[in-house]
Protein backbone atom coordinates (compact mmCIF):
# COMPACT_ATOMS: atom_id res chain seq x y z
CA UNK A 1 -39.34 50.99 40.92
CA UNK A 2 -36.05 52.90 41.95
CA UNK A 3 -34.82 50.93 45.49
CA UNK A 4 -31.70 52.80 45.95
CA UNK A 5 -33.26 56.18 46.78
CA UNK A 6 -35.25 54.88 49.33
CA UNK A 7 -35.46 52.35 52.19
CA UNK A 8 -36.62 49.01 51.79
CA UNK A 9 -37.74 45.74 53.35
CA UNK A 10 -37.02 42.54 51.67
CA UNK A 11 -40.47 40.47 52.46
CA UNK A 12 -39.29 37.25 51.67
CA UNK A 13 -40.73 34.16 49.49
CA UNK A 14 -44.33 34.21 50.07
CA UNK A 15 -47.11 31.42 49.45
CA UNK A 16 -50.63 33.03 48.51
CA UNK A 17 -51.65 32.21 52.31
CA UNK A 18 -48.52 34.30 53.02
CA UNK A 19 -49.23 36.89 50.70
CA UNK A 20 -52.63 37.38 52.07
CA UNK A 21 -51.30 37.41 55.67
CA UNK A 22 -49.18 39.84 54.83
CA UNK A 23 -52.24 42.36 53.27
CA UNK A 24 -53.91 41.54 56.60
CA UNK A 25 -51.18 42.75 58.59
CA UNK A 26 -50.50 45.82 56.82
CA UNK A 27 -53.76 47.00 56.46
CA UNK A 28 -53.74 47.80 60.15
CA UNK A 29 -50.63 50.03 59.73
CA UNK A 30 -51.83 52.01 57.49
CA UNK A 31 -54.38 55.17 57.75
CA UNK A 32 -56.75 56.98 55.52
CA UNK A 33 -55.29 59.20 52.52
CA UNK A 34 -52.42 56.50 52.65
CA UNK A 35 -51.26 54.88 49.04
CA UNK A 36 -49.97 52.10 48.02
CA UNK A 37 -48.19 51.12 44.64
CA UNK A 38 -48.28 47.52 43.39
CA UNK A 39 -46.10 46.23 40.57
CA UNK A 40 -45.61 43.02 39.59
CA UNK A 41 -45.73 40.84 36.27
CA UNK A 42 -49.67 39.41 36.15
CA UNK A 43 -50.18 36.63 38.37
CA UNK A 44 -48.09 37.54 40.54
CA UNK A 45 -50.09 38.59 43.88
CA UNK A 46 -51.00 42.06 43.67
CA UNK A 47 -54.80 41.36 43.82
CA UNK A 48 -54.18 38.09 46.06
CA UNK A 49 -52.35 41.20 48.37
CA UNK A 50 -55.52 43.13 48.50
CA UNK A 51 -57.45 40.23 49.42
CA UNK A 52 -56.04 40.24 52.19
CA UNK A 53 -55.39 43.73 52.91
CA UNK A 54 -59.54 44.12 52.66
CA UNK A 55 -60.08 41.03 55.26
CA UNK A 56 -57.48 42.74 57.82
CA UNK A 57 -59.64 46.20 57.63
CA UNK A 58 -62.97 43.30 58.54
CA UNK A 59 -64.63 42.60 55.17
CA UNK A 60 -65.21 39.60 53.34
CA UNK A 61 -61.88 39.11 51.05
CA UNK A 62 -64.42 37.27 48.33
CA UNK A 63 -65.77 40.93 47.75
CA UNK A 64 -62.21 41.77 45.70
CA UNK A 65 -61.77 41.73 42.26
CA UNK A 66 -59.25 42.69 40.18
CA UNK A 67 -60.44 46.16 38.97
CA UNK A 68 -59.11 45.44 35.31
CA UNK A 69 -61.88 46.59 33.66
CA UNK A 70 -63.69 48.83 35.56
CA UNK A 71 -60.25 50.76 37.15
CA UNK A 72 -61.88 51.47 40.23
CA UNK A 73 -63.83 48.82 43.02
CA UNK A 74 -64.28 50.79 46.42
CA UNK A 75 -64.64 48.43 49.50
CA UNK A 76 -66.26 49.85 52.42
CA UNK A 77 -64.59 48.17 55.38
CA UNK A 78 -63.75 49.54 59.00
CA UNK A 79 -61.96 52.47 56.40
CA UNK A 80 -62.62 52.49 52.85
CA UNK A 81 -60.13 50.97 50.07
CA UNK A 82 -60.00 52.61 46.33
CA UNK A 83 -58.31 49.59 44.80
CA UNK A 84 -57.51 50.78 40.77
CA UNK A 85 -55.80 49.39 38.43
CA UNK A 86 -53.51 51.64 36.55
CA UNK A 87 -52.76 49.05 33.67
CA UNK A 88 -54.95 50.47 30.93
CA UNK A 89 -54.68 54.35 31.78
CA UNK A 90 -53.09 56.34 29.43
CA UNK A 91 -51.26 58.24 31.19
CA UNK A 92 -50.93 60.96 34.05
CA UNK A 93 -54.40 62.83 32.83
CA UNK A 94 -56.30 60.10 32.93
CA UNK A 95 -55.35 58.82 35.92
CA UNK A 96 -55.81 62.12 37.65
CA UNK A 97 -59.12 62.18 35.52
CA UNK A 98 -59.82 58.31 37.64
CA UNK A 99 -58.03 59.31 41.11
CA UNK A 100 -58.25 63.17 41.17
CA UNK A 101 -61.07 63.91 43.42
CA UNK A 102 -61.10 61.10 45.47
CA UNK A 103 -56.93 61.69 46.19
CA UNK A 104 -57.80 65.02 46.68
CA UNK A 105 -60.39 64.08 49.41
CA UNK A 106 -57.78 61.26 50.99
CA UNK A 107 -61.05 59.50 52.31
CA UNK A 108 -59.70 56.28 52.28
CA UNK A 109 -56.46 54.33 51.57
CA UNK A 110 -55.15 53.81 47.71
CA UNK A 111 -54.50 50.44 46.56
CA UNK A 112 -53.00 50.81 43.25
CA UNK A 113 -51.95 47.82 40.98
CA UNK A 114 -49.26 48.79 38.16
CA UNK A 115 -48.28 51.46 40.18
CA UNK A 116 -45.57 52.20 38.52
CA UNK A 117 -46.56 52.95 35.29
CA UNK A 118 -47.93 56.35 36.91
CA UNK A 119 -45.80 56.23 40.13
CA UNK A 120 -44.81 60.18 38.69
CA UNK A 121 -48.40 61.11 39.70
CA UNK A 122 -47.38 60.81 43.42
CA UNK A 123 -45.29 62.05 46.00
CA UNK A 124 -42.46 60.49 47.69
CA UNK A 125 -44.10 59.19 50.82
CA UNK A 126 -46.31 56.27 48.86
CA UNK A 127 -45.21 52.63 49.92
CA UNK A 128 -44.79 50.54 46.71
CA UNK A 129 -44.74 46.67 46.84
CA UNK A 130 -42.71 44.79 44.00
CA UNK A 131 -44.22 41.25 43.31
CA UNK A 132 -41.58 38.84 41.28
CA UNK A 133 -42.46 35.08 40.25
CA UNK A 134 -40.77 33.02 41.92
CA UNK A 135 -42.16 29.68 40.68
CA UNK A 136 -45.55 28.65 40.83
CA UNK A 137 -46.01 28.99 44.50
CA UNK A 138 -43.91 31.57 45.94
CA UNK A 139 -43.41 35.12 45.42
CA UNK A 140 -40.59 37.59 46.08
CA UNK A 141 -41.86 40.71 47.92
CA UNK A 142 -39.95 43.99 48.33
CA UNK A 143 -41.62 47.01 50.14
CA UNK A 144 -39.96 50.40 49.48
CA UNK A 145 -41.15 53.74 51.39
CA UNK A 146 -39.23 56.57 53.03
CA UNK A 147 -37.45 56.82 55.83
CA UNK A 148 -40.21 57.37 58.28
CA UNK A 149 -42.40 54.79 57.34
CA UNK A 150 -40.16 51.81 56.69
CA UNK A 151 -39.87 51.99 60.51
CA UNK A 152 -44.03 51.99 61.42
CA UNK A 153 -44.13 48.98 58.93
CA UNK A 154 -41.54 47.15 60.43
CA UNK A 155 -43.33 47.36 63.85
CA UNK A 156 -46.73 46.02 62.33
CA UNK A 157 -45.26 43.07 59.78
């Protein structure tokens, strides 16, 4: 993902508890029809993130798992989360054949891990989140967003 275009926040080294805080927190910035883009090598947090981004919105984070293989779980907490995984789409028409409607609708907030491989789909006002190893237990986290947002995020993290 491009950082010089765009603002950014550098998050830090996180633990996993941190990580998970961090979901938690964020998930009460954001509203529906928002979307997030995850990258990051595997192992590296993204589904650890949404963990805790689904306990911050009042559900159980135990109910999240990595949506690998099925590309889509939907979590029905105080607003609903489309968490997809954009690893094994091929491509822009399938993942408007996976996303279309329910972007369409914006009934809910868009969790997507490997975000960048069809970050082209979207417009310019999604917030990605870069994980990086570290070492085994801390991660690098960058957030990049526009101009407008970088500020709301700053308020809530």
């Amino acid at each position: 993902m491009e950082t010089s275009s765009k603002p950014f926040i550098e998050l830090g080294l996180l633990t996993e508890d941190e990580v998970v805080g961090l979901g938690e927190k964020l998930a009460n910035c954001l509203n529906e029809g928002d979307i997030l883009l995850l990258s990051g090598e595997i192992g590296s947090g993204k589904t650890t993130f949404v963990r805790g981004f689904v306990k911050g919105l009042g559900c159980c984070s135990s109910i999240v798992t990595s949506p690998t293989f099925t590309l889509m779980n939907v979590y029905n907490c105080t607003k609903k989360i489309f968490h997809i995984d954009a690893y094994r789409l091929n491509g822009i028409e399938e993942a408007f054949f996976v996303l279309g409607g329910e972007l369409e609708s914006r009934d809910g907030i868009f969790i997507i891990e490997w975000g960048e491989l069809i970050v082209e789909f979207f417009n310019d006002d999604t917030i990605n989140i870069r994980f990086e190893h570290v070492d085994e237990k801390r991660r690098r986290l960058t957030l990049i967003t526009s101009e407008d947002r970088i500020n709301i995020i700053r308020r809530c993290i």
